[in-house]
C-alpha atoms as a PDB file:
ATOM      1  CA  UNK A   1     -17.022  26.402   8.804  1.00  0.00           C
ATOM      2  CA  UNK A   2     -14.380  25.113   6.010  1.00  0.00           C
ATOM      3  CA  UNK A   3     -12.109  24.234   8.620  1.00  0.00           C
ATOM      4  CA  UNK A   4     -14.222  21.689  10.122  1.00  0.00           C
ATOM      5  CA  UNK A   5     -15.637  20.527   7.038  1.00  0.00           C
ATOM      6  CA  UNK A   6     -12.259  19.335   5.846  1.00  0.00           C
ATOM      7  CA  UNK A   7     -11.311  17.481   8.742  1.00  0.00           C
ATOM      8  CA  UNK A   8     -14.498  15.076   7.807  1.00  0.00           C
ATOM      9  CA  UNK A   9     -13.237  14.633   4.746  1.00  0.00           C
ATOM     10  CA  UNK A  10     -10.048  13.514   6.039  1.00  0.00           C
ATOM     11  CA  UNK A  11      -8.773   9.501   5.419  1.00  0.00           C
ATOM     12  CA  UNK A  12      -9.058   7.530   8.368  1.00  0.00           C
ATOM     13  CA  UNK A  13      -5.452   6.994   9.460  1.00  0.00           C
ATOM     14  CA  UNK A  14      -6.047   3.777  11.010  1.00  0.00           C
ATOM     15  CA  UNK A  15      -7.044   2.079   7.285  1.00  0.00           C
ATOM     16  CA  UNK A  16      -4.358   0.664   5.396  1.00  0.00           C
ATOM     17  CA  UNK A  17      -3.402   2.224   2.109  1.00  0.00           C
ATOM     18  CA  UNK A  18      -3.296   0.518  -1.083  1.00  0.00           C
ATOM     19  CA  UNK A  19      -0.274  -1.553  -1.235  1.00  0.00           C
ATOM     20  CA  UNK A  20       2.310  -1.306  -3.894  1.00  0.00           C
ATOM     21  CA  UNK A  21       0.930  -4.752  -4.979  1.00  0.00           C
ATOM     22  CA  UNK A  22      -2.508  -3.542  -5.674  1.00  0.00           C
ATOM     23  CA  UNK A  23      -1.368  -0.412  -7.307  1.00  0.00           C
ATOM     24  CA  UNK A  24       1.010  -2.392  -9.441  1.00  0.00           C
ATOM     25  CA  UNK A  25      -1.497  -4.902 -10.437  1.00  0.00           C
ATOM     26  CA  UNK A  26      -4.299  -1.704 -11.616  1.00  0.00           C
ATOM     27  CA  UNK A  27      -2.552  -1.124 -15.153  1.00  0.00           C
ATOM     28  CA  UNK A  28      -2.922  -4.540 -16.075  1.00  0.00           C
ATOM     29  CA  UNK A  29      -6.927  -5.168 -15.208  1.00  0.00           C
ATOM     30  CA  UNK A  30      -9.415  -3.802 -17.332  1.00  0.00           C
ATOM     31  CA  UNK A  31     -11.963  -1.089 -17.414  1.00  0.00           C
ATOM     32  CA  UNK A  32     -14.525  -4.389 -17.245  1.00  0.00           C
ATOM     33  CA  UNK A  33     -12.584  -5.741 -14.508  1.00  0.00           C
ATOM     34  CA  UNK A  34     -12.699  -2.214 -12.225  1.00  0.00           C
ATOM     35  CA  UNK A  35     -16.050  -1.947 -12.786  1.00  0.00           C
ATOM     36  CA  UNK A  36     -16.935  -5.790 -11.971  1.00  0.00           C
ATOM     37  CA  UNK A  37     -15.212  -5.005  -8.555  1.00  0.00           C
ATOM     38  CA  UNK A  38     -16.784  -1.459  -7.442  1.00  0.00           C
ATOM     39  CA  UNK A  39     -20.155  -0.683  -6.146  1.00  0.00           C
ATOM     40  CA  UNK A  40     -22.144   2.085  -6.559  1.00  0.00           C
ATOM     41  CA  UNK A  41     -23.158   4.248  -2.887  1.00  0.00           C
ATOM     42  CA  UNK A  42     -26.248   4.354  -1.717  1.00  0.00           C
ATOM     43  CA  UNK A  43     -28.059   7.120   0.141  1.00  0.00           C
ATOM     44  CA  UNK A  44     -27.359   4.809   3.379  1.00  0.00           C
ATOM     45  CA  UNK A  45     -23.473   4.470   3.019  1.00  0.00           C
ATOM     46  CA  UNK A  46     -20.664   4.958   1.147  1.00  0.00           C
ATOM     47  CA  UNK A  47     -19.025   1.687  -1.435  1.00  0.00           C
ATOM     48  CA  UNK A  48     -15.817   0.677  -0.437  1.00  0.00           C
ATOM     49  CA  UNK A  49     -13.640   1.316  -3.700  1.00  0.00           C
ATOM     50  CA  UNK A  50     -12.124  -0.680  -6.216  1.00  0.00           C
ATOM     51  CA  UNK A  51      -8.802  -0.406  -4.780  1.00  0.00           C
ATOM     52  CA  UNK A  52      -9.526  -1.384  -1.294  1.00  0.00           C
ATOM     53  CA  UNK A  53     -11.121  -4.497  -2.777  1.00  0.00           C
ATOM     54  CA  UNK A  54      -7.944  -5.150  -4.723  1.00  0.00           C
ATOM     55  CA  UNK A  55      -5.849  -4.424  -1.575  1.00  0.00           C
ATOM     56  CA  UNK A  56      -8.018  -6.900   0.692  1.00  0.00           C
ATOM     57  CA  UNK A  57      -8.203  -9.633  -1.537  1.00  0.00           C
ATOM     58  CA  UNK A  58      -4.093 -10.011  -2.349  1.00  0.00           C
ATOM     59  CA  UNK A  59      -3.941  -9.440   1.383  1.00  0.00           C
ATOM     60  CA  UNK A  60      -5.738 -12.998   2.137  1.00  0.00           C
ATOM     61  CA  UNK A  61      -4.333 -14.178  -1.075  1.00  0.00           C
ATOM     62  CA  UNK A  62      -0.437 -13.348   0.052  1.00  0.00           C
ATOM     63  CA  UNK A  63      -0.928 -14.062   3.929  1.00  0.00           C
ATOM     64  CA  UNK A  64      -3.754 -16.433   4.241  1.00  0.00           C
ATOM     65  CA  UNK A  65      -4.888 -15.052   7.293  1.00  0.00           C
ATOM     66  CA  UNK A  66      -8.450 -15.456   8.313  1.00  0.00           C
ATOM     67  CA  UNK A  67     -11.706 -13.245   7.096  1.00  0.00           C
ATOM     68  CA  UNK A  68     -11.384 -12.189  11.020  1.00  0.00           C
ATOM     69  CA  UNK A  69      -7.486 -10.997  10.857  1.00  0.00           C
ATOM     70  CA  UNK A  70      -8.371  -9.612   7.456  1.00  0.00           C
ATOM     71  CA  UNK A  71     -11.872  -8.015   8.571  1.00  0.00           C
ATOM     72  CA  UNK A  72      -9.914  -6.572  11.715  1.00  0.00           C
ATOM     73  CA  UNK A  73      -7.040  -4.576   9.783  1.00  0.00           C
ATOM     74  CA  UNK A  74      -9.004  -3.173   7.095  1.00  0.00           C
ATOM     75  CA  UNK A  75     -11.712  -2.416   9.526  1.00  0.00           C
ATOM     76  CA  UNK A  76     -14.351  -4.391   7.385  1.00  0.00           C
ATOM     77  CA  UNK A  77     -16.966  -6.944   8.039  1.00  0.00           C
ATOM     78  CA  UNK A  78     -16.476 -10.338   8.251  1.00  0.00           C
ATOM     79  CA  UNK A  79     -19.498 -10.881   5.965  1.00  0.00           C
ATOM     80  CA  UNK A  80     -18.156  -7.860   3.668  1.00  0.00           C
ATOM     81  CA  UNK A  81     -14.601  -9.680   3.094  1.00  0.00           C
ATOM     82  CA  UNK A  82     -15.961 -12.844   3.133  1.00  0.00           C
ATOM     83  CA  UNK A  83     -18.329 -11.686  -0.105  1.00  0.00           C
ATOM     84  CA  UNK A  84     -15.775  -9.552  -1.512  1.00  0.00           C
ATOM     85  CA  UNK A  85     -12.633 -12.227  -1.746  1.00  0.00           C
ATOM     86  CA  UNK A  86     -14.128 -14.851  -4.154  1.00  0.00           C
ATOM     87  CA  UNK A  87     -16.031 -11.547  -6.144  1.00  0.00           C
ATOM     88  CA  UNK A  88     -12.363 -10.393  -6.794  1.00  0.00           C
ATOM     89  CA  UNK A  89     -10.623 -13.384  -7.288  1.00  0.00           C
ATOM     90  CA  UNK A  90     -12.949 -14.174  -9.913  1.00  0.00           C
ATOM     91  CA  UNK A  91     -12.983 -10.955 -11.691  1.00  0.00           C
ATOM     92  CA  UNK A  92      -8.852 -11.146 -11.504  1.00  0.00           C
ATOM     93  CA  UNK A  93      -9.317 -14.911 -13.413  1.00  0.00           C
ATOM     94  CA  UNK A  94     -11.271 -14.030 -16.352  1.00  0.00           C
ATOM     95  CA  UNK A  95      -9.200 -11.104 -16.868  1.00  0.00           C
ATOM     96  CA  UNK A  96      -5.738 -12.507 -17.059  1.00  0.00           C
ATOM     97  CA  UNK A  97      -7.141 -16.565 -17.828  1.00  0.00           C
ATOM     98  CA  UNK A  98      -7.156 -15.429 -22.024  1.00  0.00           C
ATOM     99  CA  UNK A  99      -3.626 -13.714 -21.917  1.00  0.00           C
ATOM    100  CA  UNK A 100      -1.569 -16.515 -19.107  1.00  0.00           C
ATOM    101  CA  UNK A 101      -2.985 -19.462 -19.259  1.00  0.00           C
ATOM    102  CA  UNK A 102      -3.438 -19.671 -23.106  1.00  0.00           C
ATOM    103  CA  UNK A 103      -5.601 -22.988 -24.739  1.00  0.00           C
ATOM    104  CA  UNK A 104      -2.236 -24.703 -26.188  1.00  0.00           C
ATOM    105  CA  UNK A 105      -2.895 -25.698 -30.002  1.00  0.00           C
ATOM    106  CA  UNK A 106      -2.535 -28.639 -31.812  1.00  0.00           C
ATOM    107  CA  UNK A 107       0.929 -28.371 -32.906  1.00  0.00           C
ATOM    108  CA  UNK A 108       1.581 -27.846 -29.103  1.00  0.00           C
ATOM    109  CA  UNK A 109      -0.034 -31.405 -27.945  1.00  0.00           C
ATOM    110  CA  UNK A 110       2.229 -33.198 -30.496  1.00  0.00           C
END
């Protein structure tokens, strides 16, 4: 019984891993920022995680391919990356807006 147990517990080989991209960019986002970007499972299926979303959204970001392309290779919906894309490019904004793109002072304007 174990053995076939762990075979369903197995990654699917055919997903993409996390790039080094997405794993690089984790340090730098907040515990806020995870969180904003994971879902909780259900009884009816299992949340894609925090990563993946990370991973599919600098995929469109770096490529520009379409939600279809993107939806295709991550073996995702359409509707699913088409939600998730502007939910993690938003979270990515307001945590990095307050530390790059700083409000320049008044000594700065002059």
């Amino acid at each position: 019984m174990l053995g076939t147990k762990s075979k369903y517990l197995k990654r699917n080989p055919y997903t993409p891993s996390t790039p080094p991209a997405a794993a690089a960019f984790l340090p730098f986002s907040s515990a806020v920022t995870i969180k904003r970007i994971s879902y909780q499972d259900t009884n009816y299926r299992r949340s894609i995680p925090a990563e993946e979303h990370l991973s599919i959204c600098l995929r469109f970001l770096a490529t520009g391919d379409s939600y279809r392309t993107i939806a295709g290779s991550f073996r995702a919906g359409i509707s699913t990356v088409s939600m998730l894309i502007p939910d993690v490019v938003a979270a990515i904004w307001d945590c990095l807006v307050e530390e790059f793109m700083a409000v320049p002072g008044a000594e700065e304007w002059r």
